[in-house]
Structures are given as structure tokens and as C-alpha cells.
PDB file of N, CA and C in Angstrom:
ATOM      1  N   UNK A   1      58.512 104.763 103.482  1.00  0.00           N
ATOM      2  CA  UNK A   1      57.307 104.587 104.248  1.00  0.00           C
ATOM      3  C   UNK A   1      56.198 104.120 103.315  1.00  0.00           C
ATOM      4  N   UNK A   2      55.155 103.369 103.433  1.00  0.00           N
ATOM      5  CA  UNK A   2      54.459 102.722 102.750  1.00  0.00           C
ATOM      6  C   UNK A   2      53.073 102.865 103.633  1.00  0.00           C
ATOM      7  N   UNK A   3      52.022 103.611 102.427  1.00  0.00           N
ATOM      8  CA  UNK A   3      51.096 104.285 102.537  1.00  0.00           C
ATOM      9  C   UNK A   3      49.844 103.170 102.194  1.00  0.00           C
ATOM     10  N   UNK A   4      49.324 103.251 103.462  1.00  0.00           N
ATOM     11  CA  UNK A   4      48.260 101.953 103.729  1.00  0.00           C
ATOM     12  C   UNK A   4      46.561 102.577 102.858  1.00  0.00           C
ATOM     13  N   UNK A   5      46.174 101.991 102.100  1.00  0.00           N
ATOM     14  CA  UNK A   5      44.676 101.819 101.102  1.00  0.00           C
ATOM     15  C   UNK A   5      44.127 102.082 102.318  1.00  0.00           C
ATOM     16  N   UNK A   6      43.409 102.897 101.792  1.00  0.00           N
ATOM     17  CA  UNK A   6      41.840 103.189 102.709  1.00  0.00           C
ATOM     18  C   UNK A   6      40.675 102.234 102.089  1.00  0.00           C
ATOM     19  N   UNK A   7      39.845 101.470 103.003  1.00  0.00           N
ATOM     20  CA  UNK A   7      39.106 100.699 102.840  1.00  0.00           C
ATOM     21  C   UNK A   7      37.664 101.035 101.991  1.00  0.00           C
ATOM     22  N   UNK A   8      38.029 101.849 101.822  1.00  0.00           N
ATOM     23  CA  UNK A   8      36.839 102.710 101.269  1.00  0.00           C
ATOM     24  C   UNK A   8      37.154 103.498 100.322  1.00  0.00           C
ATOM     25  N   UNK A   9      38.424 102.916  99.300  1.00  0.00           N
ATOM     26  CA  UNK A   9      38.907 102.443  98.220  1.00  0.00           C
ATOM     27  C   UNK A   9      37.952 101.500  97.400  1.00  0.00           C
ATOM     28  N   UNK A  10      38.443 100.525  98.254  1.00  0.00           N
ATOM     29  CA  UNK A  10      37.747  98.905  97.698  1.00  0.00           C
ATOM     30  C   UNK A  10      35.911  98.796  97.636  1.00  0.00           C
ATOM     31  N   UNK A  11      35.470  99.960  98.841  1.00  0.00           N
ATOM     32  CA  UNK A  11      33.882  99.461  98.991  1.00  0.00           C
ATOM     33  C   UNK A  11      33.413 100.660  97.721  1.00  0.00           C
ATOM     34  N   UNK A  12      34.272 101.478  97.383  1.00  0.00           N
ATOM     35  CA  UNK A  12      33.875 102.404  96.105  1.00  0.00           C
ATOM     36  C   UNK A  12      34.011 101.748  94.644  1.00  0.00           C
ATOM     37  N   UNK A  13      34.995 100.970  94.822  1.00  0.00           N
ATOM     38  CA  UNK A  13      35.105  99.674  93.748  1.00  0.00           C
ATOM     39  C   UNK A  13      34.569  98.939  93.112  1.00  0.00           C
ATOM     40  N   UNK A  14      34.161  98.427  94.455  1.00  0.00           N
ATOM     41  CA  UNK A  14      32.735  97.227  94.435  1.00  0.00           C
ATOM     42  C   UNK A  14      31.277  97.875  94.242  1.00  0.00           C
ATOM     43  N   UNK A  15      31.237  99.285  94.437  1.00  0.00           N
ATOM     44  CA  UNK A  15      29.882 100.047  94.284  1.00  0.00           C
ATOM     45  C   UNK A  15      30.149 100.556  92.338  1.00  0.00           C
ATOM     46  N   UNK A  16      31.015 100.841  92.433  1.00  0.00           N
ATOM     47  CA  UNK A  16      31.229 101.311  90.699  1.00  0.00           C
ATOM     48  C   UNK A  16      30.687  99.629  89.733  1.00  0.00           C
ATOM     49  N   UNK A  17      31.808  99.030  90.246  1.00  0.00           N
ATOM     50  CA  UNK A  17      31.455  97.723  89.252  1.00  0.00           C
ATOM     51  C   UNK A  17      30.046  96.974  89.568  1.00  0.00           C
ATOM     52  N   UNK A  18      29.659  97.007  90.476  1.00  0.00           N
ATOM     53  CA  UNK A  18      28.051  96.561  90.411  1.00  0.00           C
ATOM     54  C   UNK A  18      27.118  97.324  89.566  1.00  0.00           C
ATOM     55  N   UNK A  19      27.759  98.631  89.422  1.00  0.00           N
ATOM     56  CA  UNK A  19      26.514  99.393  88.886  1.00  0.00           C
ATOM     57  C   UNK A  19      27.155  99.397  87.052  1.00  0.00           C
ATOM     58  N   UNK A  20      27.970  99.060  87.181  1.00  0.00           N
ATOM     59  CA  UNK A  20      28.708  98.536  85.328  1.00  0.00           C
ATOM     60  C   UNK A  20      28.100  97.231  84.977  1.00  0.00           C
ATOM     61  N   UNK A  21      28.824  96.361  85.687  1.00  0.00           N
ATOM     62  CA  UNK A  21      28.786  95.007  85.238  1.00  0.00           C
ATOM     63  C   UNK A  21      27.297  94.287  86.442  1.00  0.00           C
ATOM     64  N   UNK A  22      26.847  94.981  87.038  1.00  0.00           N
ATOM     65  CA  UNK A  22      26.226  93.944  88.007  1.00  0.00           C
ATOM     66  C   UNK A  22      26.708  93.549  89.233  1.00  0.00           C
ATOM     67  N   UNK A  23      25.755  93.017  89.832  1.00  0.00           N
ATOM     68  CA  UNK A  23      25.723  92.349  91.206  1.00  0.00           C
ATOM     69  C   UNK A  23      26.462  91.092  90.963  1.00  0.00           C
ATOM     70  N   UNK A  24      26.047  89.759  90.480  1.00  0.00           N
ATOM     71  CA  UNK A  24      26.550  89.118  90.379  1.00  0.00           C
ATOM     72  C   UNK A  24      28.128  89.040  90.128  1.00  0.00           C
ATOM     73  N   UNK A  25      28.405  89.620  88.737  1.00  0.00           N
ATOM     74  CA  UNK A  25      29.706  89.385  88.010  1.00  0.00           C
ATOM     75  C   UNK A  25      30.435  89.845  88.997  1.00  0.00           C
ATOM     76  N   UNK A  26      30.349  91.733  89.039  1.00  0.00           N
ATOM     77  CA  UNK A  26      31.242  92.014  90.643  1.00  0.00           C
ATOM     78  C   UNK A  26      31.512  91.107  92.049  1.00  0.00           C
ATOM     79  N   UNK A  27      30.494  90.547  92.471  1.00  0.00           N
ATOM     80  CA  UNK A  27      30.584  89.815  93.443  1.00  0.00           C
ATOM     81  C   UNK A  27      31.331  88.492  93.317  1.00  0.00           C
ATOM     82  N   UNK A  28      31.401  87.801  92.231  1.00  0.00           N
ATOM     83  CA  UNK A  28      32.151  86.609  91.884  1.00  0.00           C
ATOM     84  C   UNK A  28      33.426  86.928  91.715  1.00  0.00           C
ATOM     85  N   UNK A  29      34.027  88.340  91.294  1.00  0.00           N
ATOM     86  CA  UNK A  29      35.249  88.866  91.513  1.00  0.00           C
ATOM     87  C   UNK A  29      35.106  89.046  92.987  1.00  0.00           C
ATOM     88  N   UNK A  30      34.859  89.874  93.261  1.00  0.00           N
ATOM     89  CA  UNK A  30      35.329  90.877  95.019  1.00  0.00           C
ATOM     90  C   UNK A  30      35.270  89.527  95.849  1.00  0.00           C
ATOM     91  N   UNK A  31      34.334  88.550  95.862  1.00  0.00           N
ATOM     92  CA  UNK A  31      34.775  87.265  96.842  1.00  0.00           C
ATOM     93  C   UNK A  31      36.165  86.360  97.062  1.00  0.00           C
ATOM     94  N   UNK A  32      36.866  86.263  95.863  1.00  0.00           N
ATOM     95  CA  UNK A  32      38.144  85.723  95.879  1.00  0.00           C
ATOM     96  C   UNK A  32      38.773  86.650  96.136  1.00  0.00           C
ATOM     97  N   UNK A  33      38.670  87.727  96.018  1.00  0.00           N
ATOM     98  CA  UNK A  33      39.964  88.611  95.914  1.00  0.00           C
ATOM     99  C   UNK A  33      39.758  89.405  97.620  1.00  0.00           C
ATOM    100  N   UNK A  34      39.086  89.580  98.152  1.00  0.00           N
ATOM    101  CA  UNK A  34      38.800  89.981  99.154  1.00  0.00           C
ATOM    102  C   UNK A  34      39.230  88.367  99.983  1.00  0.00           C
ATOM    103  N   UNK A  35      39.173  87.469  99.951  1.00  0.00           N
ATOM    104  CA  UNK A  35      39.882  86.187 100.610  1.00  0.00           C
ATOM    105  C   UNK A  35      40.988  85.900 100.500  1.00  0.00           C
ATOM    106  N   UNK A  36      41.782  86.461  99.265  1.00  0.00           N
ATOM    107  CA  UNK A  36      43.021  86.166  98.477  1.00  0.00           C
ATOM    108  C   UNK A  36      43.678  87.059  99.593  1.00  0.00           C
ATOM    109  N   UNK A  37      42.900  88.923  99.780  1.00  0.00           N
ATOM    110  CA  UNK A  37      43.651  89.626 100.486  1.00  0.00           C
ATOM    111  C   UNK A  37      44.014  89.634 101.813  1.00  0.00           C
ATOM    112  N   UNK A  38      42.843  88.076 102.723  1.00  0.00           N
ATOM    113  CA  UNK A  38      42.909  87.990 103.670  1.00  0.00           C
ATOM    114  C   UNK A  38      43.782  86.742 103.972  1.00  0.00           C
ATOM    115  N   UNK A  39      44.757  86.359 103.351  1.00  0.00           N
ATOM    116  CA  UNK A  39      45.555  85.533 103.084  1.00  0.00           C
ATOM    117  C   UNK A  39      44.764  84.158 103.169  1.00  0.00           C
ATOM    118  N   UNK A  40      43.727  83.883 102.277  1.00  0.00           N
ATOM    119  CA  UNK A  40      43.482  82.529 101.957  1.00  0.00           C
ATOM    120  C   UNK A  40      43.591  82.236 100.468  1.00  0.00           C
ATOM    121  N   UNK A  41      44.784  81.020 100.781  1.00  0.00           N
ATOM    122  CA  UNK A  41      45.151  80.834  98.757  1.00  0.00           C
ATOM    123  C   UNK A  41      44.626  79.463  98.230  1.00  0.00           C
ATOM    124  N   UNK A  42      43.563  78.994  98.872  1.00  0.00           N
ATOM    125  CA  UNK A  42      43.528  77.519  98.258  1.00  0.00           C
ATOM    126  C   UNK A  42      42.230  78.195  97.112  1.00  0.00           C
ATOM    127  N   UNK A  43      43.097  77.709  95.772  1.00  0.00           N
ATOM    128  CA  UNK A  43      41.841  77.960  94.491  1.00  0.00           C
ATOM    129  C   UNK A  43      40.437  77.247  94.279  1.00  0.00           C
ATOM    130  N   UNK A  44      40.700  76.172  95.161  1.00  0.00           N
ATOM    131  CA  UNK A  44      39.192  75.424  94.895  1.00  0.00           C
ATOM    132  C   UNK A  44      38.812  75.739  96.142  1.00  0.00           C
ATOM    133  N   UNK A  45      39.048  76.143  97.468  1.00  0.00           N
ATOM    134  CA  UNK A  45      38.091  76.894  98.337  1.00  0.00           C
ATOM    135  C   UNK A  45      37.479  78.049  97.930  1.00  0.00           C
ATOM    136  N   UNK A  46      38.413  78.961  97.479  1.00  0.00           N
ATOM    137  CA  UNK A  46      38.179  80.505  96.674  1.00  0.00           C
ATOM    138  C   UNK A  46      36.692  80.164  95.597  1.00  0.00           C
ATOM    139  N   UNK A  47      37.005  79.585  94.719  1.00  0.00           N
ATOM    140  CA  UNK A  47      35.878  78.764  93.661  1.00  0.00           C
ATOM    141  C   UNK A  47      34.587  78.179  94.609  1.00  0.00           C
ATOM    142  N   UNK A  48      34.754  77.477  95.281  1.00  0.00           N
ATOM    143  CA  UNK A  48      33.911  76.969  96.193  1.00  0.00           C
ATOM    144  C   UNK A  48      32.880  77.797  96.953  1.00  0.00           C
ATOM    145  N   UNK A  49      34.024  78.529  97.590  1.00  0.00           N
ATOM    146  CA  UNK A  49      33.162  79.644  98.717  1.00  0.00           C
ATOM    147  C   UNK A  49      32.445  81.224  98.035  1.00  0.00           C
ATOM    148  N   UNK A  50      33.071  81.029  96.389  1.00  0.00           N
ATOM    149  CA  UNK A  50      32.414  82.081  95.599  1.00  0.00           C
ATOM    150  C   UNK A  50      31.178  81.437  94.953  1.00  0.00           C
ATOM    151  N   UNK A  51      31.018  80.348  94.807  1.00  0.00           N
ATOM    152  CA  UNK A  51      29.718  79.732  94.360  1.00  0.00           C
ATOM    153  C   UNK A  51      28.749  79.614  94.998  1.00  0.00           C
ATOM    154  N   UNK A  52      29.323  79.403  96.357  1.00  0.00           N
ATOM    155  CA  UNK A  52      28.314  78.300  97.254  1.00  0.00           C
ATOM    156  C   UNK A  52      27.875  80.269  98.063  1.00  0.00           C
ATOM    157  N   UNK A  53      28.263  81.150  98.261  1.00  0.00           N
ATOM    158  CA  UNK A  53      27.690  82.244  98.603  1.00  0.00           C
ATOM    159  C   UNK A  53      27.000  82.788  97.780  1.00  0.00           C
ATOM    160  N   UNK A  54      27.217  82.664  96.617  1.00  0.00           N
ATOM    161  CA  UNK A  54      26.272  83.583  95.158  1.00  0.00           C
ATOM    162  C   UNK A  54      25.023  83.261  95.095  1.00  0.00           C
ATOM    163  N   UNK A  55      25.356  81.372  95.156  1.00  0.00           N
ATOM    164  CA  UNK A  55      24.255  80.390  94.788  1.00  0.00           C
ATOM    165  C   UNK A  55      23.257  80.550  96.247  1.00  0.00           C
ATOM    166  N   UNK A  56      23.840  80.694  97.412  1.00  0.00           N
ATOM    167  CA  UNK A  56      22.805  81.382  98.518  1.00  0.00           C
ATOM    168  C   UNK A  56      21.988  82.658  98.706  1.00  0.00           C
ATOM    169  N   UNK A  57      22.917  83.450  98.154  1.00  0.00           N
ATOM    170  CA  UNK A  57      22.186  85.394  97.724  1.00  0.00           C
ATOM    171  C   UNK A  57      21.089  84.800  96.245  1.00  0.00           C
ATOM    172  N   UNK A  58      21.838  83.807  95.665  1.00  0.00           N
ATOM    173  CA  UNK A  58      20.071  83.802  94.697  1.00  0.00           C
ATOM    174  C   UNK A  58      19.050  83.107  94.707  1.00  0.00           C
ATOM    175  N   UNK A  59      19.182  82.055  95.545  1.00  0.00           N
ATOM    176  CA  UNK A  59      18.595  81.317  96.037  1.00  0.00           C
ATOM    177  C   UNK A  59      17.452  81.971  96.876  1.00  0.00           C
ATOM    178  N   UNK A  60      18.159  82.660  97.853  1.00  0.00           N
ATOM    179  CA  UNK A  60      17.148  83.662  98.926  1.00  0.00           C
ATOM    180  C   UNK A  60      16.492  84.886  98.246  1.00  0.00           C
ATOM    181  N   UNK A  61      16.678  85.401  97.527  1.00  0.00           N
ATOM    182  CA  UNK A  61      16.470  86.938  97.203  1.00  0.00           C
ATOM    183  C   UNK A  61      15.639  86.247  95.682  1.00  0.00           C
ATOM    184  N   UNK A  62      16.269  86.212  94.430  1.00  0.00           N
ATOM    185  CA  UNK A  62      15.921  85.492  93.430  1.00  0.00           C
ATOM    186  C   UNK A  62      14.781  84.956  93.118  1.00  0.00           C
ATOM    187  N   UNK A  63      15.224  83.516  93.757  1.00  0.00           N
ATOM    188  CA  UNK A  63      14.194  82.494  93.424  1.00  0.00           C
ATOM    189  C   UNK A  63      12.868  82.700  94.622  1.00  0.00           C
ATOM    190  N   UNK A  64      13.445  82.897  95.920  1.00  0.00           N
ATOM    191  CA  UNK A  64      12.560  82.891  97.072  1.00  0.00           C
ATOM    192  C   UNK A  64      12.301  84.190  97.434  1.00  0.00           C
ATOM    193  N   UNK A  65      12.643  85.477  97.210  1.00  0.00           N
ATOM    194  CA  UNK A  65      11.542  86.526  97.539  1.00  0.00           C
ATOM    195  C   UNK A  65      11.435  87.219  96.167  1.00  0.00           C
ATOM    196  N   UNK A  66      11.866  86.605  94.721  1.00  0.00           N
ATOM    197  CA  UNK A  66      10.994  87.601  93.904  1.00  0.00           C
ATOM    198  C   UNK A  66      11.919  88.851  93.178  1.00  0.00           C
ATOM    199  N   UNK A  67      13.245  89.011  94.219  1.00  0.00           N
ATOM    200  CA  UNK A  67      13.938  90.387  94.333  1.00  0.00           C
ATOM    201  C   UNK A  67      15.357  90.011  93.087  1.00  0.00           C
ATOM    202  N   UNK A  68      15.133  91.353  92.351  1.00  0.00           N
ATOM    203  CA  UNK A  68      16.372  91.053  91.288  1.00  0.00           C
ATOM    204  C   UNK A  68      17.409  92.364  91.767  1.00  0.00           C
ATOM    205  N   UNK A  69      18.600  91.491  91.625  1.00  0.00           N
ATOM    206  CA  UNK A  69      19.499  92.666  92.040  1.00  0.00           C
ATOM    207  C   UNK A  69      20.569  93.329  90.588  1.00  0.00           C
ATOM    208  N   UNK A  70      21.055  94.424  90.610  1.00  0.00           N
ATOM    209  CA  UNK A  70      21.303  95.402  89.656  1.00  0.00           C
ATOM    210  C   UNK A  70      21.841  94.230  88.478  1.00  0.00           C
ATOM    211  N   UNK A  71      21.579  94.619  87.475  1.00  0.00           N
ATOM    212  CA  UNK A  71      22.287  93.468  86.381  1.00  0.00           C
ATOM    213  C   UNK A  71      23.580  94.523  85.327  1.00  0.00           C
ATOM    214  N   UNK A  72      23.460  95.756  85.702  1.00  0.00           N
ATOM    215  CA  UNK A  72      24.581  96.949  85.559  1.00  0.00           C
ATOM    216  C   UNK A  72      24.257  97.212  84.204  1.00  0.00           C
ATOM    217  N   UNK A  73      24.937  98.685  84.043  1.00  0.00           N
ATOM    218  CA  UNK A  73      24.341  99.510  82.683  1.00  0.00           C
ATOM    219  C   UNK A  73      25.111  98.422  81.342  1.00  0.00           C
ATOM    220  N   UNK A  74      25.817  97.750  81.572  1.00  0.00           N
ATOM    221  CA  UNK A  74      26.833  97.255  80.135  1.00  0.00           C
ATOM    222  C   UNK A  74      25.338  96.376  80.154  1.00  0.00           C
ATOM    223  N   UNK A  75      24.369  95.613  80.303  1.00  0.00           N
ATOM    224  CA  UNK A  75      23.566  94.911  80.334  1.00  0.00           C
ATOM    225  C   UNK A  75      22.703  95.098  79.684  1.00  0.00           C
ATOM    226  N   UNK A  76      22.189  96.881  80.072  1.00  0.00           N
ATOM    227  CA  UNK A  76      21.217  97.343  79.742  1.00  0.00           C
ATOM    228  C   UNK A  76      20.979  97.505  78.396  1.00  0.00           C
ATOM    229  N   UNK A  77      19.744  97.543  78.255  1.00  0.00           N
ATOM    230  CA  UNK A  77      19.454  98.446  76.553  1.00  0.00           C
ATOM    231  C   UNK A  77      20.130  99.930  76.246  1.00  0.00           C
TER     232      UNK A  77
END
């Protein structure tokens, strides 16, 4: 019998490594791999659709309201 991941596995994942490595870096991982798991395998969509969403979260938040998001303790002083 084969014991199905609780989804809230992965959103504890993505909350640990943002607060390590950052918003960004985490998110440029968890986007492919969260598409990879939803069975999409083309590598230059994966690349594509991880850029072109990042480059929109900084675009909006960033550059246009001002707002910096966690840059994680390995960063820090």
C-alpha cells in the first residue's frame, strides 16, 4: 500500500526554505518542481514560466510598491 504526502509537507518546505535561502531562490525552485509534479516536462516552459512569474512578483511588489520580500537568514549578517 503506498502512503500518499500530505500537502502540507511541501507548503512547510517552501515556508522553511524561504526563511533560509529567501523568497526568490525558494520560489525559482518550488515553481518547476511543483509543475514537474503536475506532470508538465517541457524544460524551456518550466524555465520560462519560472522567470516570467518571478520577473512579475518583482516587478509588482519590488520595483512598483517599494515592498522587499524575505532575502533568508543564509543572507543575513
Amino acid at each position: 500500500m503506498h502512503e500518499q504526502e500530505n500537502p502540507c509537507d511541501r507548503t512547510l518546505g517552501y515556508a522553511l526554505a524561504t526563511d533560509m535561502i529567501g523568497f526568490y531562490p525558494s520560489t525559482a525552485v518550488t515553481i518547476p518542481l511543483a509543475a514537474w509534479l503536475f506532470g508538465y516536462r517541457s524544460p524551456l516552459g518550466l524555465v520560462a514560466a519560472t522567470v516570467i512569474v518571478i520577473g512579475v512578483i518583482w516587478l509588482i511588489f519590488d520595483y512598483g510598491m517599494s515592498q522587499d520580500f524575505p532575502a533568508g537568514r543564509l543572507w543575513q549578517e
